[in-house]
Structure formats: C-alpha cells, structure tokens
C-alpha atoms as a PDB file:
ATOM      1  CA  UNK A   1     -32.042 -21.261  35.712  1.00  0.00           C
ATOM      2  CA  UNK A   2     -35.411 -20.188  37.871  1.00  0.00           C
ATOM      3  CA  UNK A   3     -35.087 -20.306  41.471  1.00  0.00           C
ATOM      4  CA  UNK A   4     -38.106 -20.371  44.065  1.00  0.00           C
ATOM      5  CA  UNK A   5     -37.780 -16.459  44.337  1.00  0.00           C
ATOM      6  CA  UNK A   6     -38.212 -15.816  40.735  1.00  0.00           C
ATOM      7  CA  UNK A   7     -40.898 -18.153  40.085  1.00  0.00           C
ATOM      8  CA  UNK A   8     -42.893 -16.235  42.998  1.00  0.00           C
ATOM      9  CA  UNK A   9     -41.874 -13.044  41.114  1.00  0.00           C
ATOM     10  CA  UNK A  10     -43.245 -13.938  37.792  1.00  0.00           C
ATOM     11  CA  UNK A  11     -46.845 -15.432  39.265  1.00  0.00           C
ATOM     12  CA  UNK A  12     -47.481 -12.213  41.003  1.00  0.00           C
ATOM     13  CA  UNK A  13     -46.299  -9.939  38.488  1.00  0.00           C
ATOM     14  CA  UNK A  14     -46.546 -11.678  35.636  1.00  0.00           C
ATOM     15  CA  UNK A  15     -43.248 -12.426  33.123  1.00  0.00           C
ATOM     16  CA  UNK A  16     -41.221  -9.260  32.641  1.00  0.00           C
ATOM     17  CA  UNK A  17     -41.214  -8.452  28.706  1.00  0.00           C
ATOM     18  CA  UNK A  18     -37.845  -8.315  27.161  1.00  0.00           C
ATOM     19  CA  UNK A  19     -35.895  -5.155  26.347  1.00  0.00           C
ATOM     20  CA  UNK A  20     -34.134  -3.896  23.823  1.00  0.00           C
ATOM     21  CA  UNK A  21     -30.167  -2.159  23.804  1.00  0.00           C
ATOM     22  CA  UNK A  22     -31.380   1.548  25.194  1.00  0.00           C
ATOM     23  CA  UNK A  23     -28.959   4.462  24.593  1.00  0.00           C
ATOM     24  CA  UNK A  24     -26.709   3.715  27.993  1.00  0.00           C
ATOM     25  CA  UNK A  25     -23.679   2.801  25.694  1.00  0.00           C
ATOM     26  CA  UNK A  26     -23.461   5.796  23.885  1.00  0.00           C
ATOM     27  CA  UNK A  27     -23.348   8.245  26.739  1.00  0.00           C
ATOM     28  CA  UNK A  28     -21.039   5.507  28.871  1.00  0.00           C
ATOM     29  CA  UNK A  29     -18.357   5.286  25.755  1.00  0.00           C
ATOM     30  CA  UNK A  30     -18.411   8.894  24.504  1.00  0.00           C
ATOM     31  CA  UNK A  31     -18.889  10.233  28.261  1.00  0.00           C
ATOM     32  CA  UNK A  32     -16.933  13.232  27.204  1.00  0.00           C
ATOM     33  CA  UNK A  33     -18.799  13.869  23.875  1.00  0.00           C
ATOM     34  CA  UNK A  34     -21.849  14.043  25.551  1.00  0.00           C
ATOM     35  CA  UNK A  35     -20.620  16.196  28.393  1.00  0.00           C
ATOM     36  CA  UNK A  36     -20.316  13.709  31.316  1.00  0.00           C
ATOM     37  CA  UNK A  37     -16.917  13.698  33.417  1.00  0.00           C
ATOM     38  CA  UNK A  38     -16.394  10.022  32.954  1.00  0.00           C
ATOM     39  CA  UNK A  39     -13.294  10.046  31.046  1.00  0.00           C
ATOM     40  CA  UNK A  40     -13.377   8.779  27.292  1.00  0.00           C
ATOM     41  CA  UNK A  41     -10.518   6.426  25.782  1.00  0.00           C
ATOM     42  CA  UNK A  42     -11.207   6.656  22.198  1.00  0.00           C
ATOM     43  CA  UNK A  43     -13.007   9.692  20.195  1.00  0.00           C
ATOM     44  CA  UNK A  44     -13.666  10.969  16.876  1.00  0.00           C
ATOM     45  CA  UNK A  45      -9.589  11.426  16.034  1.00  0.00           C
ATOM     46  CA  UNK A  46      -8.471   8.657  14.350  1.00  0.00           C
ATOM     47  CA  UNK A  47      -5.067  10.382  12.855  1.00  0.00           C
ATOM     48  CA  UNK A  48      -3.510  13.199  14.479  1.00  0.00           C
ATOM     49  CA  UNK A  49      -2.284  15.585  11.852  1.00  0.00           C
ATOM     50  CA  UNK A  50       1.143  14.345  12.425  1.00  0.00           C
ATOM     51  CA  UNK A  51       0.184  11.288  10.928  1.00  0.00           C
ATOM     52  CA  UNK A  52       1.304   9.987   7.630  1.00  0.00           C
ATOM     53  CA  UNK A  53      -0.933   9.162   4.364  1.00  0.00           C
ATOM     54  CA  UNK A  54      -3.551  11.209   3.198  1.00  0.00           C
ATOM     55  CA  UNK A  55      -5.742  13.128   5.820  1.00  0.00           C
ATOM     56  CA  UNK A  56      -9.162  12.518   5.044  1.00  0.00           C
ATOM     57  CA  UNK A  57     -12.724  12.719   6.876  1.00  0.00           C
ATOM     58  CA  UNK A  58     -15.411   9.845   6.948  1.00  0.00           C
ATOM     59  CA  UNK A  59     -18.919  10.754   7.721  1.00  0.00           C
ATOM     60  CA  UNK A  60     -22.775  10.072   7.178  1.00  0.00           C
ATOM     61  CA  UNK A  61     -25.418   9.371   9.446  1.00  0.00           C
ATOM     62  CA  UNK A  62     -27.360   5.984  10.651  1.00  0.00           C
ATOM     63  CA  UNK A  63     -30.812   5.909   9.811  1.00  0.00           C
ATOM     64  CA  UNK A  64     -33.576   4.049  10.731  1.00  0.00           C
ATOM     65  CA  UNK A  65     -36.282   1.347   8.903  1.00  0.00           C
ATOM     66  CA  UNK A  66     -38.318   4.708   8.439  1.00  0.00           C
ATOM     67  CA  UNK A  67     -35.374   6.472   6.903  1.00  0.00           C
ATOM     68  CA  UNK A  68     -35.371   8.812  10.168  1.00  0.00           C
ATOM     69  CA  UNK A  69     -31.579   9.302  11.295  1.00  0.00           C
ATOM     70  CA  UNK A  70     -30.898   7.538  14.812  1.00  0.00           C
ATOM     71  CA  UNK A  71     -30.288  10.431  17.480  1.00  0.00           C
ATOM     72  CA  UNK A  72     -28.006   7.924  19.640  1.00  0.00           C
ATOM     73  CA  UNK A  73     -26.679   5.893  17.414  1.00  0.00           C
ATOM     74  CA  UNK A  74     -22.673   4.361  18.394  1.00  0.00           C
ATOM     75  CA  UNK A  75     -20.354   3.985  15.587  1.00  0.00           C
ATOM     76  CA  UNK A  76     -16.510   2.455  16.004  1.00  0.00           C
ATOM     77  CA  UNK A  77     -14.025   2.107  13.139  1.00  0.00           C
ATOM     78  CA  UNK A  78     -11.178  -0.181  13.560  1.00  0.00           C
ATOM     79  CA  UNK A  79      -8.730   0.491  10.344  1.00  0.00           C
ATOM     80  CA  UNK A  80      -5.432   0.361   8.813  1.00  0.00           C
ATOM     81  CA  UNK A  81      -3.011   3.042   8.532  1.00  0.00           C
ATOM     82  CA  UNK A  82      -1.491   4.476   4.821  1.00  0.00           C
ATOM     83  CA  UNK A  83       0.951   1.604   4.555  1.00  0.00           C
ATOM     84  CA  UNK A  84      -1.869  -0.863   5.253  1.00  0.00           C
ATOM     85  CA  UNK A  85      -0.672  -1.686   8.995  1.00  0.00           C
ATOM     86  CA  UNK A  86      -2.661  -1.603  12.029  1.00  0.00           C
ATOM     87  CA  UNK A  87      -0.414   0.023  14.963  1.00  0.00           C
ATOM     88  CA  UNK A  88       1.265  -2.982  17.230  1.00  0.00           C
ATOM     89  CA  UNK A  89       2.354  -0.527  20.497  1.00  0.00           C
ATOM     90  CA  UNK A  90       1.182   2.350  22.679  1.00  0.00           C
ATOM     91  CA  UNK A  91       4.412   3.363  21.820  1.00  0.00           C
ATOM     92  CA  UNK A  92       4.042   3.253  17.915  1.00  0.00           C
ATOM     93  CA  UNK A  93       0.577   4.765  18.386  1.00  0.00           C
ATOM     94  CA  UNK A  94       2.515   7.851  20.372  1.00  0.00           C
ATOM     95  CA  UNK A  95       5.129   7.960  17.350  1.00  0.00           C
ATOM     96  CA  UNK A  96       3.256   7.556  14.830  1.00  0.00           C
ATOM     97  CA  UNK A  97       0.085  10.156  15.368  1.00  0.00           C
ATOM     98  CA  UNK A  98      -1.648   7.339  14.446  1.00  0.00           C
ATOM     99  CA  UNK A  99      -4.551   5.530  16.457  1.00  0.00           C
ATOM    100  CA  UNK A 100      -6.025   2.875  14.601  1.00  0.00           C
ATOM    101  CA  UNK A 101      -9.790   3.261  16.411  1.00  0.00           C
ATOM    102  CA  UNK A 102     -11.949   5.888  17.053  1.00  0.00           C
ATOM    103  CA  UNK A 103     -15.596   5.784  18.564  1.00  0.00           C
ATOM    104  CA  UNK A 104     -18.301   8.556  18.276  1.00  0.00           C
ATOM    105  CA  UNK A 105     -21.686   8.816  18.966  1.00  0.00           C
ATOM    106  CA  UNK A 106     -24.454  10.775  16.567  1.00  0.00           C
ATOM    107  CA  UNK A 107     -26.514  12.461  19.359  1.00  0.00           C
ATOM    108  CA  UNK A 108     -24.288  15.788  19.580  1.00  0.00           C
ATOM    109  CA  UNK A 109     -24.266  16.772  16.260  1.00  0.00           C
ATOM    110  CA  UNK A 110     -26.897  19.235  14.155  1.00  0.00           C
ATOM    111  CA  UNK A 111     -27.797  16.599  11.656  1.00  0.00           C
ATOM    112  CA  UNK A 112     -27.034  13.785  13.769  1.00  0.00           C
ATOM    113  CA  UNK A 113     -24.315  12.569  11.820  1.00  0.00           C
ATOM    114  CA  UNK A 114     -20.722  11.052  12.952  1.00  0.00           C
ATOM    115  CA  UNK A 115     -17.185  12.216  11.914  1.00  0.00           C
ATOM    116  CA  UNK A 116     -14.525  10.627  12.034  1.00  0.00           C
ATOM    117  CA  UNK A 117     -10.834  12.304  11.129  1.00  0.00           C
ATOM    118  CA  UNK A 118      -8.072   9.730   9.849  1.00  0.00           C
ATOM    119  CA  UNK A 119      -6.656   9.145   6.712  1.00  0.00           C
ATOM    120  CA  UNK A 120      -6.998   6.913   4.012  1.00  0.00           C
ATOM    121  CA  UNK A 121      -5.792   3.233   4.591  1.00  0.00           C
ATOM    122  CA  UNK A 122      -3.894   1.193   2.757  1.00  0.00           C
ATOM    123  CA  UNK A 123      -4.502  -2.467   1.230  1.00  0.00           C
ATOM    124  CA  UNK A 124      -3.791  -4.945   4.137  1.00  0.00           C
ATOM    125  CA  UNK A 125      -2.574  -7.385   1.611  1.00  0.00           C
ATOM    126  CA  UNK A 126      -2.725  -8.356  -1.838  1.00  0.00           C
ATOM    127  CA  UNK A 127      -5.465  -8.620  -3.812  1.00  0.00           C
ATOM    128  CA  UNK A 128      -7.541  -6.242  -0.966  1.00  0.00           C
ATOM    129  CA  UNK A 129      -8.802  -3.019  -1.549  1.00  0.00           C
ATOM    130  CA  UNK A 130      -8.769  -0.529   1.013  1.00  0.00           C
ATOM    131  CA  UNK A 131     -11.866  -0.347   3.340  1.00  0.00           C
ATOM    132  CA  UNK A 132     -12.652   0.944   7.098  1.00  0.00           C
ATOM    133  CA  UNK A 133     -14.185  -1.752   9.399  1.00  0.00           C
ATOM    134  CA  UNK A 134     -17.188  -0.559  11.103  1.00  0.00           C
ATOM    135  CA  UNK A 135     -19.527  -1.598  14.157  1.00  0.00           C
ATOM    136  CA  UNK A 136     -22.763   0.275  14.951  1.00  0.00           C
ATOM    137  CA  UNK A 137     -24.601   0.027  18.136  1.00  0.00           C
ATOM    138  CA  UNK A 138     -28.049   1.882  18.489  1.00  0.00           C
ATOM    139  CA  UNK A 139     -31.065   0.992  20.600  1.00  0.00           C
ATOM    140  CA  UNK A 140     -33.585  -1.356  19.207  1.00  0.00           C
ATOM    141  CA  UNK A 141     -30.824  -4.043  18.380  1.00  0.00           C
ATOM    142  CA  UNK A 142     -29.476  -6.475  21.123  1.00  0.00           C
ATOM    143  CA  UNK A 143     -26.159  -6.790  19.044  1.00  0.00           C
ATOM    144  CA  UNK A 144     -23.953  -4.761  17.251  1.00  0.00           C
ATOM    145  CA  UNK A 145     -23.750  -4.793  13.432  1.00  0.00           C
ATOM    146  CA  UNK A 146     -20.477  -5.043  11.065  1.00  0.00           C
ATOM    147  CA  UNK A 147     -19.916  -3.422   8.452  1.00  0.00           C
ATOM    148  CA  UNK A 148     -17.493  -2.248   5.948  1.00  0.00           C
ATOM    149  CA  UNK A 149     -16.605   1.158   4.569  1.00  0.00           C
ATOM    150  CA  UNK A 150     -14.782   1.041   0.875  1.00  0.00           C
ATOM    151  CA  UNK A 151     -14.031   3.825  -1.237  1.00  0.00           C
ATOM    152  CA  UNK A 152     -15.495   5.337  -4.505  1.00  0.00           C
ATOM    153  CA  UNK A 153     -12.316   6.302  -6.157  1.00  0.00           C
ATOM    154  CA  UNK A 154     -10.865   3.053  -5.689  1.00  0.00           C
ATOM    155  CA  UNK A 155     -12.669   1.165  -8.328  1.00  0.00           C
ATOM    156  CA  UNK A 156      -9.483  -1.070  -9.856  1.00  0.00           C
ATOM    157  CA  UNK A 157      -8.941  -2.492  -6.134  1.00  0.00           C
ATOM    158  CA  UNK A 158     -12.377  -3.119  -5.220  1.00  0.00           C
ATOM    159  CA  UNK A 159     -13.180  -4.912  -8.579  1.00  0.00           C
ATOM    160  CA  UNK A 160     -10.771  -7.129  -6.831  1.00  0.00           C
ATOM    161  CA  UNK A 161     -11.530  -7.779  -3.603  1.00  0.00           C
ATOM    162  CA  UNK A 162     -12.401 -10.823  -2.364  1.00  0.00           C
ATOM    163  CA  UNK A 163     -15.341  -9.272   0.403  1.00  0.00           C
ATOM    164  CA  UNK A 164     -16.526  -6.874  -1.527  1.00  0.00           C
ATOM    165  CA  UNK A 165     -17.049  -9.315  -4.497  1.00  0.00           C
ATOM    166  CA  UNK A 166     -19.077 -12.073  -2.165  1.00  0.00           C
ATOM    167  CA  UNK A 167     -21.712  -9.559  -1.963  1.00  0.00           C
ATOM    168  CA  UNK A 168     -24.302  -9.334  -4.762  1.00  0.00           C
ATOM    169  CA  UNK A 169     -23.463  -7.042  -7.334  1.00  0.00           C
ATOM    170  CA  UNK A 170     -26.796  -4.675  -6.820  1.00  0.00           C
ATOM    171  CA  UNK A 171     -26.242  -4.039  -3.017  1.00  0.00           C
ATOM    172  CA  UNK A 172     -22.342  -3.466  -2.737  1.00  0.00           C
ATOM    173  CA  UNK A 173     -22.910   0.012  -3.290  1.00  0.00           C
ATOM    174  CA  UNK A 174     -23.987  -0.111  -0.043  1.00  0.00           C
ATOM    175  CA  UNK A 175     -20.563  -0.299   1.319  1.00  0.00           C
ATOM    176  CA  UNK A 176     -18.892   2.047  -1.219  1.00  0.00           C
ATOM    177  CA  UNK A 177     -18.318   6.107   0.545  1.00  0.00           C
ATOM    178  CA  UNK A 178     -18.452   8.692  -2.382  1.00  0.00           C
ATOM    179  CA  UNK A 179     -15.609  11.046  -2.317  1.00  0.00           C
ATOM    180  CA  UNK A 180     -15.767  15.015  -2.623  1.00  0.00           C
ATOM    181  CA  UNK A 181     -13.550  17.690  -1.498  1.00  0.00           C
ATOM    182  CA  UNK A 182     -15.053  20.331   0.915  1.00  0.00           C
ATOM    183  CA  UNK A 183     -12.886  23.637   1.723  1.00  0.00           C
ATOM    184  CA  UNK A 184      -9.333  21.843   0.527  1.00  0.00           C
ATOM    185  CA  UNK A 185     -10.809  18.746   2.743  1.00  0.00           C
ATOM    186  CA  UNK A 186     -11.485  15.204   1.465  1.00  0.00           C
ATOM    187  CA  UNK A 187     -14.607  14.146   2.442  1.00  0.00           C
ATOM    188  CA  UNK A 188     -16.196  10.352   2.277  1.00  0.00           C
ATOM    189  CA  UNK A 189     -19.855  10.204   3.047  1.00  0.00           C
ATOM    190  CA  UNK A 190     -21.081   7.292   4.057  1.00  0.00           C
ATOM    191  CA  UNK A 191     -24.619   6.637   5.452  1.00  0.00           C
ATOM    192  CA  UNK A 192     -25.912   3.503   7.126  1.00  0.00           C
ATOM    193  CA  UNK A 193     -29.190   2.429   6.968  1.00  0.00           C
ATOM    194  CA  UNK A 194     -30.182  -0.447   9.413  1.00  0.00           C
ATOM    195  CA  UNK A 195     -33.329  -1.666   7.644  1.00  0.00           C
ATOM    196  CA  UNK A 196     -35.780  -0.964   4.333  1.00  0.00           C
ATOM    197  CA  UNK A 197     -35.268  -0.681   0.549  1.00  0.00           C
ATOM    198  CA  UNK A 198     -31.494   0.543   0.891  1.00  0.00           C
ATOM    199  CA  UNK A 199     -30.312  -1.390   4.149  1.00  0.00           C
ATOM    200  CA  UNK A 200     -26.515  -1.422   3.863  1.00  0.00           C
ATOM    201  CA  UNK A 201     -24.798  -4.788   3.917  1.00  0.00           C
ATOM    202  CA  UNK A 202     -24.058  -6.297   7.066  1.00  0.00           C
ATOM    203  CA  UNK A 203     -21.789  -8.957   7.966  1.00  0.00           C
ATOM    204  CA  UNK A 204     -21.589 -12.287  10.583  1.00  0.00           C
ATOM    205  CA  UNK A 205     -18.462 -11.965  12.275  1.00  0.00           C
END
C-alpha cells in the first residue's frame, strides 16, 4: 500500500533501491561471540561432554560465488541426538547434556570457519541415514538457505536414504562431511558454497 506521504517521498527522491540481508543478524544472534553484552541463547555447544553418543566436531567454512569464504556468515544446526531423538523438555535438555541446536557465526574465527561441538546423531527412523539439518544466513541473500549435513563413513545408510537419494547422483557429495581424526578428536569438515561450479545442494522447505 502507498499513501500520499510516500508517493511525495519517492517523486522528490526518487524510488529507494532495494537491499539486501546485511550482517545485523549475526552480531544480534551470536551477541556474545562477537563481544556484545546482549546475552546469547544458543552457541557453538551442541553436546556438553556429559552427553551420550559419540563426541564429535562439525566444521568448514561458507564461501562465496568467487570461492572467497563469507566473513559474517550465520550457520544453525538443528539435529538429533545418538539414539536418533530430538530433546522434548528444558528439563531433558538439563539431564541429558544434550541441546539439540546450536548457532555460530564465521566472523571470529582465523579462517573464518564455524565449529560446532555435538556428537554424532542417530537415524530418526528407518530407512534414514544420519544427517545434521542446517540453515545459513549471510548478507547478499534475503532468505535463509537449508541444507543438510550427512556423513562420509556412513555409506550403507545413505545409499538408503530417501533425501539424499532425490538428489542427482553427481552433486550429493555436496552434502556428504568427510571424516578424520585430529589430536584423538573426530572431525567432519564440511564446507558450503552458496553459488558456482561446486554450490552445495539446497533445499525448499
């Protein structure tokens, strides 16, 4: 809707050009990561150590259509837990050591890259393979992206899965994190890139 005041606006300014996501959300939802004494609800710790299942880290960078890695980049995870549940309660979350969600931006770190500590989910029902959701926010795009994570030494399950398999065979390795062990750690890298020749699959949700 235009009203009389807005149409005056535009014919002596001119229209206002649109504008894209800037980097507000980053700082506003990892205040505390970023040094800002806002508070933050969610962080990098997915899984407390008390947690059960197999403690594992998930990282990589975002990078851009020019293969440059995004300085302010937001990524979430939303995931099952070892057993393949997703916590119900505050109360199981307290009990458990176990989250469920974590949220991290990429501007803090040396390489620019996000970590995430959790551990390893489990199928969320038969026939599914284990996998990490993932949303990415980063300025440029007026919506968030979804993705999935899956996992490289899983191959028997994700033959199987029913996502994973919609995808065309040349670009789901786009969605697969390759496993190595760093210092008695498990690590799963992961990298992200938004646009070009190895753009990872996104998905309409």
């Amino acid at each position: 809707m235009t009203t009389p005041l807005m149409s005056a606006l535009q014919d002596s300014f001119g229209q206002t050009p649109s504008q894209t996501v800037g980097p507000y959300f980053a700082y506003g939802l990892t205040s505390v990561q970023y040094g800002y004494d806002l508070g933050q609800v969610f962080d990098a710790v997915v899984a407390l150590p008390q947690a059960a299942g197999q403690h594992i880290v998930l990282e990589g960078a975002v990078y851009d259509g020019d293969g440059q890695p995004v300085l302010d980049a937001l990524v979430e995870i939303s995931q099952a837990d070892a057993k393949g549940r997703y916590p119900q309660t505050p109360a199981e979350v307290a009990s458990s050591g176990f989250r469920g969600f974590g949220r991290v931006g990429t501007g803090t770190d040396p390489q620019m890259c996000f970590r995430f500590r959790t551990v390893k989910p489990g199928p969320e029902g038969a026939g599914q393979a284990p996998h990490i959701n993932m949303i990415v926010t980063m300025r440029g795009i007026l919506l968030h992206t979804f993705t999935r994570v899956y996992f490289s030494d899983e191959d028997a399950a994700n033959a199987g899965d029913p996502v994973l398999v919609s995808v065309p065979a040349n670009r789901r390795n786009t969605l697969v994190a390759q496993r190595r062990e760093q210092g008695g750690q498990v690590v799963y890298r992961f990298d992200i890139h938004m646009q070009g020749a190895r753009e990872t699959v996104f998905f309409d949700v």
